[in-house]
Protein backbone atom coordinates (compact mmCIF):
# COMPACT_ATOMS: atom_id res chain seq x y z
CA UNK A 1 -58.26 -100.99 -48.56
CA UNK A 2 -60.45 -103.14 -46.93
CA UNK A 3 -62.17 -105.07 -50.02
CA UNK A 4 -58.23 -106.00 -51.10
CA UNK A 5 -57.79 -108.07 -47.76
CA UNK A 6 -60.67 -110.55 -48.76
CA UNK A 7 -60.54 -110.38 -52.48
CA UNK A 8 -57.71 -113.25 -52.33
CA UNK A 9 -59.59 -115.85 -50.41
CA UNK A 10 -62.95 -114.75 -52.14
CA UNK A 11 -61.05 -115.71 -56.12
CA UNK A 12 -59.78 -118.89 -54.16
CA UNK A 13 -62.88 -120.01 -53.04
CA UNK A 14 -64.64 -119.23 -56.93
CA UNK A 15 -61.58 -121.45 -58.27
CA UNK A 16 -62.26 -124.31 -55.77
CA UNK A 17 -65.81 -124.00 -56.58
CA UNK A 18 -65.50 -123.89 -60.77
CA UNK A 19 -63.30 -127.04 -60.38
CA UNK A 20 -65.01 -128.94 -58.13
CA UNK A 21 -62.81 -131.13 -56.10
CA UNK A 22 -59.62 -131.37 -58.87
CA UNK A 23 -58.82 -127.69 -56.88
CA UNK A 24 -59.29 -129.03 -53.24
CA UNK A 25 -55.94 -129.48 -52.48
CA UNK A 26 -54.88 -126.21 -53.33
CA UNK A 27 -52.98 -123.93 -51.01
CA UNK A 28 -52.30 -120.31 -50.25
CA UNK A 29 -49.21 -119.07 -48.81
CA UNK A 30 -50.99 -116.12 -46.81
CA UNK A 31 -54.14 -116.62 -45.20
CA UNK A 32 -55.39 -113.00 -44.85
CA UNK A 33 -58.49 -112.29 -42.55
CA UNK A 34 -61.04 -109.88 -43.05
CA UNK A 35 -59.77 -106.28 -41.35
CA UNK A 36 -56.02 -107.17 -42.30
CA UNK A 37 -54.17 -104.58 -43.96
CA UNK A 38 -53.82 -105.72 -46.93
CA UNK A 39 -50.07 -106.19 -48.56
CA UNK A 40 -49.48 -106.09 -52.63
CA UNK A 41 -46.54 -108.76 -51.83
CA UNK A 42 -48.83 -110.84 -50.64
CA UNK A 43 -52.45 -110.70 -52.25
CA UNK A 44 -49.52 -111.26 -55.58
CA UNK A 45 -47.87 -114.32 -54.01
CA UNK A 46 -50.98 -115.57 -53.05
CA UNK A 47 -52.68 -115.07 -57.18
CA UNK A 48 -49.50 -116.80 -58.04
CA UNK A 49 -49.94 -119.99 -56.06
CA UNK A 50 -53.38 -120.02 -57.97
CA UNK A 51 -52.09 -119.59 -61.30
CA UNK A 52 -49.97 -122.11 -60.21
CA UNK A 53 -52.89 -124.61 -59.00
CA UNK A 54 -54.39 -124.09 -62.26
CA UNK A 55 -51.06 -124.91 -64.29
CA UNK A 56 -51.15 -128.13 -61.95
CA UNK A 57 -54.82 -129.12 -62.73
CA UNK A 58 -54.49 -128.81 -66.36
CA UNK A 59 -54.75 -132.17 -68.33
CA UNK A 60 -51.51 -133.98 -69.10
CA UNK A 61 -50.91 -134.70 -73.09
CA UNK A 62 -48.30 -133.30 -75.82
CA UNK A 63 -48.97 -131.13 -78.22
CA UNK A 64 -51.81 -131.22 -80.60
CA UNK A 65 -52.96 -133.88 -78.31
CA UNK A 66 -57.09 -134.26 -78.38
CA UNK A 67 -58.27 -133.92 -74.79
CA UNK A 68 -61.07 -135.80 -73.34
CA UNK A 69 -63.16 -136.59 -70.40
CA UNK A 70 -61.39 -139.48 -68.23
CA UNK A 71 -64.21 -139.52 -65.68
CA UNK A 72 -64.57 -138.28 -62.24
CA UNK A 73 -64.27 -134.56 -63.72
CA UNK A 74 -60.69 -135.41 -64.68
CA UNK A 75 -59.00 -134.70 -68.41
CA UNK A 76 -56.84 -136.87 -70.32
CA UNK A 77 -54.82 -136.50 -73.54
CA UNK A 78 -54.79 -138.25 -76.64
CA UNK A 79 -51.85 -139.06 -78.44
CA UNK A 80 -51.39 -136.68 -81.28
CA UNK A 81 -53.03 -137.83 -84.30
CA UNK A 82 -50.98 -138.04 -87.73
CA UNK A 83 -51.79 -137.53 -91.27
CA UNK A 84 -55.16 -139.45 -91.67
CA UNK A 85 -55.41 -140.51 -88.70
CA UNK A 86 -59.24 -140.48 -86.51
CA UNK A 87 -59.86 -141.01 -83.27
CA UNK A 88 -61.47 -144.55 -83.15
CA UNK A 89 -64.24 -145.21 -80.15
CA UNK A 90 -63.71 -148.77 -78.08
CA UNK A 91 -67.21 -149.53 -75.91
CA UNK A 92 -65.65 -148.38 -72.34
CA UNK A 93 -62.46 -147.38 -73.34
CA UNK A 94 -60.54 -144.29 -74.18
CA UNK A 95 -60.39 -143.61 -78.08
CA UNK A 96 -57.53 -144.50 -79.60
CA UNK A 97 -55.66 -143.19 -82.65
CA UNK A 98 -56.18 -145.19 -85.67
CA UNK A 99 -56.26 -145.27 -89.54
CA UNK A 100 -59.63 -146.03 -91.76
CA UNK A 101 -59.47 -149.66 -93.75
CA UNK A 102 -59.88 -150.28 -97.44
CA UNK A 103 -62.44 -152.84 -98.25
CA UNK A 104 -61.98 -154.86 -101.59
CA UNK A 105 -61.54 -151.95 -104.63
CA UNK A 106 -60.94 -149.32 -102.22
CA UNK A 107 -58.23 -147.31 -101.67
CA UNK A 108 -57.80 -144.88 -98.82
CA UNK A 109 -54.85 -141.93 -98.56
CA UNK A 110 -54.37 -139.90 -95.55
CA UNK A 111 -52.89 -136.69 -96.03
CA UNK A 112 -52.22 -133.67 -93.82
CA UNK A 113 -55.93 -132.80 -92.55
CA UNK A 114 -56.98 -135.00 -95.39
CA UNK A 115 -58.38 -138.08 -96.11
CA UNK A 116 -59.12 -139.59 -99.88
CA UNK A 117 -61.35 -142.50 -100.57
CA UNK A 118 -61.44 -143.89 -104.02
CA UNK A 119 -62.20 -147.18 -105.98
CA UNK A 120 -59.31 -148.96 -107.54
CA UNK A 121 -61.06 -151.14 -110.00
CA UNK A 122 -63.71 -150.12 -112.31
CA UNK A 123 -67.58 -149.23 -110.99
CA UNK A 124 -67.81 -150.33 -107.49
CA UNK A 125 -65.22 -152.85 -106.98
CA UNK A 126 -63.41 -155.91 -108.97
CA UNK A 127 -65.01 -158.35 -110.48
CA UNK A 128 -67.98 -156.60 -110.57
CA UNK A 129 -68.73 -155.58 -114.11
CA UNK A 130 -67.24 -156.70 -117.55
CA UNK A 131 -64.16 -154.18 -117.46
CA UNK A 132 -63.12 -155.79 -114.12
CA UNK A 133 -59.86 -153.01 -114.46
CA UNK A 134 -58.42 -155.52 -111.78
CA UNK A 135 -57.86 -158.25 -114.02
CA UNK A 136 -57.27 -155.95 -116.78
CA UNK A 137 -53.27 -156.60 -118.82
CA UNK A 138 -53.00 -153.86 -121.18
CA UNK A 139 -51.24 -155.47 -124.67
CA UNK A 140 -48.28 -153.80 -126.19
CA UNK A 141 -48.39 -154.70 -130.13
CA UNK A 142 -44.26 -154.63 -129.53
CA UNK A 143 -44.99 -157.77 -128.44
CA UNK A 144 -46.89 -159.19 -131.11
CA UNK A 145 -46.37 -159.92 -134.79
CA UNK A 146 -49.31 -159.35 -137.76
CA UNK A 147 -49.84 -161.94 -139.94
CA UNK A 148 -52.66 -162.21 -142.83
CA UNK A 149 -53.61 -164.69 -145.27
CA UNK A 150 -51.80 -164.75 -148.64
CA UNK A 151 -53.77 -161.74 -149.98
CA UNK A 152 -54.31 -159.23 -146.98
CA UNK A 153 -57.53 -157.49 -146.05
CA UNK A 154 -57.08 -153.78 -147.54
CA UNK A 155 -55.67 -151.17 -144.66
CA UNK A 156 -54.46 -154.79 -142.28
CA UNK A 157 -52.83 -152.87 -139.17
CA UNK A 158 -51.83 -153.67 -135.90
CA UNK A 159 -51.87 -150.25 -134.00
CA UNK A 160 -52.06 -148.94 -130.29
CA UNK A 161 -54.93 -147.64 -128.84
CA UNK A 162 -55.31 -145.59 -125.57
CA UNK A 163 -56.46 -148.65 -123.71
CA UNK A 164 -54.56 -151.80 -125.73
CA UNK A 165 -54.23 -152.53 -129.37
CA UNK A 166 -56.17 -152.53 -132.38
CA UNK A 167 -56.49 -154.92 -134.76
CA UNK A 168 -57.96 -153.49 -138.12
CA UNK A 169 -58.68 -153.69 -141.64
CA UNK A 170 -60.30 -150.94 -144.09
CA UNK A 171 -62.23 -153.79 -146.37
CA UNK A 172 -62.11 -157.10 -146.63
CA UNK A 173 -62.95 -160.02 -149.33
CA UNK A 174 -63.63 -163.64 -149.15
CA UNK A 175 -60.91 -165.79 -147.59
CA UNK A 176 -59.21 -162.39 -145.70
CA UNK A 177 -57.88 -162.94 -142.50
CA UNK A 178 -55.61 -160.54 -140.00
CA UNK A 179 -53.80 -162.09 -136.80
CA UNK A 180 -51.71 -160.53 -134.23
CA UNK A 181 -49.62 -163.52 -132.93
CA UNK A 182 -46.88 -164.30 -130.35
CA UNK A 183 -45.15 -167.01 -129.30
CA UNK A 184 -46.50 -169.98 -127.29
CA UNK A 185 -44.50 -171.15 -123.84
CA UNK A 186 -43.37 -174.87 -123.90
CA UNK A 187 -45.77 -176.72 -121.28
CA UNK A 188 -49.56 -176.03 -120.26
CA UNK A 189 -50.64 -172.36 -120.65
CA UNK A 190 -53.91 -170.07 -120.54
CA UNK A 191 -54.61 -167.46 -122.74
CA UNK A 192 -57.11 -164.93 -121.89
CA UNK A 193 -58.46 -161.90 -123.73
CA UNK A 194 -60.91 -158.78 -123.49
CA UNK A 195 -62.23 -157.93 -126.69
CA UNK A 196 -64.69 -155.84 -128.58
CA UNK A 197 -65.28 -156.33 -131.92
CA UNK A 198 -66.81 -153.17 -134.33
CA UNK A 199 -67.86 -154.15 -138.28
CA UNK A 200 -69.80 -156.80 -140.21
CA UNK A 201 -70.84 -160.29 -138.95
CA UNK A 202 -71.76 -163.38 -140.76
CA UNK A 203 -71.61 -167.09 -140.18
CA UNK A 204 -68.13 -166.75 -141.10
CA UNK A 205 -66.99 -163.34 -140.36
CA UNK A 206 -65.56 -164.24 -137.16
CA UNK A 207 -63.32 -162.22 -134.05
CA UNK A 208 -61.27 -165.43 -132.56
CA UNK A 209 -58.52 -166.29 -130.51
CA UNK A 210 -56.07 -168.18 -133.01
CA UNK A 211 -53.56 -171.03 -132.53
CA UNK A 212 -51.13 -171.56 -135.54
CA UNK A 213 -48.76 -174.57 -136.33
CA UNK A 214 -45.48 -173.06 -138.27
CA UNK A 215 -44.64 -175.90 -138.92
CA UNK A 216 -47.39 -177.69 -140.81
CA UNK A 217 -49.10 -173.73 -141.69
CA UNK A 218 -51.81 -174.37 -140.36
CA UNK A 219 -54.18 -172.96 -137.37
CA UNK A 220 -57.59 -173.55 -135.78
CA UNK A 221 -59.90 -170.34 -134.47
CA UNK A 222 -61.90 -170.36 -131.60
CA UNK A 223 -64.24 -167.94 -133.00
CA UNK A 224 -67.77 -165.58 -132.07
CA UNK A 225 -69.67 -164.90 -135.17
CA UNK A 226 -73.24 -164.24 -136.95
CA UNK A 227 -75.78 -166.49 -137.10
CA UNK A 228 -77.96 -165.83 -140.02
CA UNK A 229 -79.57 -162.51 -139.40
CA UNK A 230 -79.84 -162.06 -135.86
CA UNK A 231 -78.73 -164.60 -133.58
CA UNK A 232 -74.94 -165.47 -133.11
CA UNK A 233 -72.88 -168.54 -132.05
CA UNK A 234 -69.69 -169.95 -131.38
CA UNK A 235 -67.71 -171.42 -133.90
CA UNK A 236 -64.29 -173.86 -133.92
CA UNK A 237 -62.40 -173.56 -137.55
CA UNK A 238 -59.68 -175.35 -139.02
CA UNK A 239 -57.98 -173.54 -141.59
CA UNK A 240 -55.03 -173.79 -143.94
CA UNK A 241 -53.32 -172.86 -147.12
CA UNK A 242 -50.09 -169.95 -146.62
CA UNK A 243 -49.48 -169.42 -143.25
CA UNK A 244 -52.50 -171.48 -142.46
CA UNK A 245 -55.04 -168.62 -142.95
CA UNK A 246 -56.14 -168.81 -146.69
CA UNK A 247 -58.54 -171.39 -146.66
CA UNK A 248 -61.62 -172.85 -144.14
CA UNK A 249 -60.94 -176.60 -143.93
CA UNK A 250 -64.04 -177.47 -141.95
CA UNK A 251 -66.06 -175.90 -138.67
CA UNK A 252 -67.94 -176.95 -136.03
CA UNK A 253 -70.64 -174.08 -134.46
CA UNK A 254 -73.01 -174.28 -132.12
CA UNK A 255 -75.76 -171.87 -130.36
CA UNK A 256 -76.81 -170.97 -126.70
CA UNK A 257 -78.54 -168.00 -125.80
CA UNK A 258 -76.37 -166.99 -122.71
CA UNK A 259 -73.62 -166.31 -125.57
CA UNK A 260 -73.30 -162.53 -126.21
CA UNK A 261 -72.61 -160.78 -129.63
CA UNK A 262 -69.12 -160.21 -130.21
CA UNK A 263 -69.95 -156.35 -130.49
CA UNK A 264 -70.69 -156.43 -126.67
CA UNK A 265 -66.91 -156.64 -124.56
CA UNK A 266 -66.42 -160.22 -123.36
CA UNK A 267 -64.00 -162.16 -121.99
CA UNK A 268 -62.33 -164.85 -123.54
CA UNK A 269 -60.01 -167.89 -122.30
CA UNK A 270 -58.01 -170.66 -124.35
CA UNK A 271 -56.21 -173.49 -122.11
CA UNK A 272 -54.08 -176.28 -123.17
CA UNK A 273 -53.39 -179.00 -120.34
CA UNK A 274 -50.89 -180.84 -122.46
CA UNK A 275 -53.58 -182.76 -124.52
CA UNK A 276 -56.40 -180.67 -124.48
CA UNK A 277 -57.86 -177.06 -125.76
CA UNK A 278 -60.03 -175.46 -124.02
CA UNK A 279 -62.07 -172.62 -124.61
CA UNK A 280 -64.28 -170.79 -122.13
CA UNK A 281 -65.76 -167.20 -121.65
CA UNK A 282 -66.78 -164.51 -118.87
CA UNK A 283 -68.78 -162.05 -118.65
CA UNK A 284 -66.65 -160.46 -115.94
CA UNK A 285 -63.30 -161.34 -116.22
CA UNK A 286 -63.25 -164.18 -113.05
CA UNK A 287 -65.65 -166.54 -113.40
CA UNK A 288 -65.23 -168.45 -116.98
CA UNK A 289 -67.86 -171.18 -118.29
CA UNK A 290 -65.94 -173.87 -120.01
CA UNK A 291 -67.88 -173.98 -123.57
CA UNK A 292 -65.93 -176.14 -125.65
CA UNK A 293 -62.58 -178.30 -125.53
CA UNK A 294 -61.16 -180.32 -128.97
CA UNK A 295 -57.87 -182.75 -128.87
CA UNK A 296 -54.89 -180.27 -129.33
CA UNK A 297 -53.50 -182.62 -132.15
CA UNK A 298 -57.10 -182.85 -133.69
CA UNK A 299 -55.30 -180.35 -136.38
CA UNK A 300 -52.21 -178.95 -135.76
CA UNK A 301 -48.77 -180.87 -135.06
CA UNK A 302 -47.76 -178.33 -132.70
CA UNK A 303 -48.85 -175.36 -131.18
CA UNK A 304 -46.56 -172.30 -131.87
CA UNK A 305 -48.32 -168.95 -131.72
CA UNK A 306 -51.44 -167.72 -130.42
CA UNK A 307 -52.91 -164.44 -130.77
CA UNK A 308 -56.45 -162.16 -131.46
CA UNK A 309 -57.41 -162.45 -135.53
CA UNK A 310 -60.38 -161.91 -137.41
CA UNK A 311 -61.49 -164.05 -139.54
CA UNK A 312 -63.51 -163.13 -143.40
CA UNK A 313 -64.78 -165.87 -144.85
CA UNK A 314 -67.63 -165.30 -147.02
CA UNK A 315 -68.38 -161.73 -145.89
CA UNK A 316 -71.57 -160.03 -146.65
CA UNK A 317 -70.07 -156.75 -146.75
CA UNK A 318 -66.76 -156.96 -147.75
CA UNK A 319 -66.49 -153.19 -148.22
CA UNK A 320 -67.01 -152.40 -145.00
CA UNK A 321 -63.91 -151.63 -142.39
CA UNK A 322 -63.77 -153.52 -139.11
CA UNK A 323 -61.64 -153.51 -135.76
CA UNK A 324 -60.82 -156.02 -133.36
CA UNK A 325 -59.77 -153.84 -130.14
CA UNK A 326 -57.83 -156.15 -127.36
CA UNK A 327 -58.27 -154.01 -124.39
CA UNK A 328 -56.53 -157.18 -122.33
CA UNK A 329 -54.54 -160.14 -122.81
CA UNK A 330 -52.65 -161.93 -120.77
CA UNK A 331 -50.53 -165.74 -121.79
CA UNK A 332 -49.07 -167.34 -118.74
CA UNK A 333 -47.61 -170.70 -118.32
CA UNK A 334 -49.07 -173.26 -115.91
């Protein structure tokens, strides 16, 4: 069998040669010559010490370990990656093992073989639209009470929606009002409300945020509301008479054009600094324009409840059904 006695060195010299120098140290326990008789025991012993040579060569690393290139024809191992995980490249460096990060309204899951990106606030981000689902407090109407003038608008309810709370009436005459209140905290505070309003407007038909003195019944509105035919404007209303909603007791209004109709969602804030109320609005929910402030005592003796109302005061179509829908408020002390 005279091909037998060289196949050995012949298989040891194509390993040596497919590996390059990572097989140079290798060595065979029987050096057979060509014309030696060739021996099974040994050709065997001498396949095994290649098998083992290759066992040797191969890259170190646990398993599921990523292998890569370490230079100089060598292999390396990565540690094993876990749920999520990617390998991360470093400029002349091995890659590493890491996780991806969430940028502002981002949020990012790993998951066996899996990895889920999604936005946490609404459209692309926070405080990027009017929704701004970051800043968003969803009202319970547990928490709040309903209170109306002495005659109630037809169908007054305060009901929950999918989203907040719904403040509604089916019809509504002249000096009609509907409130969903709660009770102030002693100290400074800040109101602030998301609202949408859906039904008739007129220079008195008016979605607010109310502030009502128990004591004294009475309450001032810091209101959004028609403006003749076509324009709208902001409006501050003292009113009295039953709970202190029955009757207007004077106004003040004015116009701008950056002011939105109350139809479109927007953003409202009321803040008392111990002497002071201030109202301000926001078109998304973070940054508020201070529009008008009037002395806390300018009306009301104290301040007890605050809350969304609607206000009908000389409506044009009283037959008409409206809605006030709160789709966030939030009343913290400062």
């Amino acid at each position: 069998m005279p091909r037998a006695s060289f196949l050995t060195p012949i298989l040891a010299a194509a390993f040596m040669t497919a590996a390059g120098t990572a097989f140079a140290q290798c060595t065979l326990p029987n050096q057979l010559q060509s014309g030696d008789v060739a021996d099974a025991s040994k050709v065997a012993a001498n396949f095994t010490a290649l098998a083992n040579c290759a066992d040797d060569q191969t890259p170190s690393g646990s398993a599921n370990s990523i292998i890569y290139n370490s230079g100089s024809g060598s292999l390396a191992g990565a540690t094993p990656l876990a749920d999520g995980q990617v390998l991360i490249g470093s400029t002349g460096n091995p890659p590493q093992a890491g996780a991806l990060s969430a940028g502002s309204g981002i949020a990012i899951t790993g998951g066996p073989a899996s990895i889920t990106i999604s936005a946490t606030g609404s459209g692309t981000g926070a405080a990027v639209d009017w929704l701004n689902k970051a800043a968003v407090v969803k009202p319970v109407p547990s928490a709040f009470t309903m209170r109306t003038s002495t005659t109630a608008p037809t169908g007054a309810a305060l009901s929950a929606t999918t989203r907040g709370m719904l403040l509604s009436v089916t019809s509504s005459a002249d000096s009609r009002v509907v409130m969903a209140e709660t009770a102030l905290p002693t100290g400074n505070w800040q109101a602030t409300m998301l609202g949408v309003y859906s039904g008739p407007l007129s220079n008195y038909v008016q979605p607010s945020i109310t502030v009502r003195d128990s004591t004294s019944n009475r309450a001032v509105s810091f209101s959004q509301g028609g403006n003749g035919a076509s324009t709208y404007r902001f409006d501050y209303i003292k009113t009295s008479g039953g709970v202190g909603l029955d009757a207007n007791a004077g106004d003040s209004s004015f116009q701008d054009t950056g002011f939105s109709s109350p139809s479109e969602p927007i953003w409202s804030r009321l803040t008392y600094n111990g002497t002071t109320l201030v109202w301000s609005f926001s078109r998304d929910g973070e940054n508020f324009t201070n529009a008008y402030s009037v002395s806390a005592t300018d009306w009301l003796s104290q301040l007890s409840t605050i809350g969304p109302a609607v206000l009908f005061y000389q409506p044009s179509h009283p037959t008409w059904n409206s809605g006030y829908h709160i789709l966030s408020w939030n009343l913290a002390s400062l």
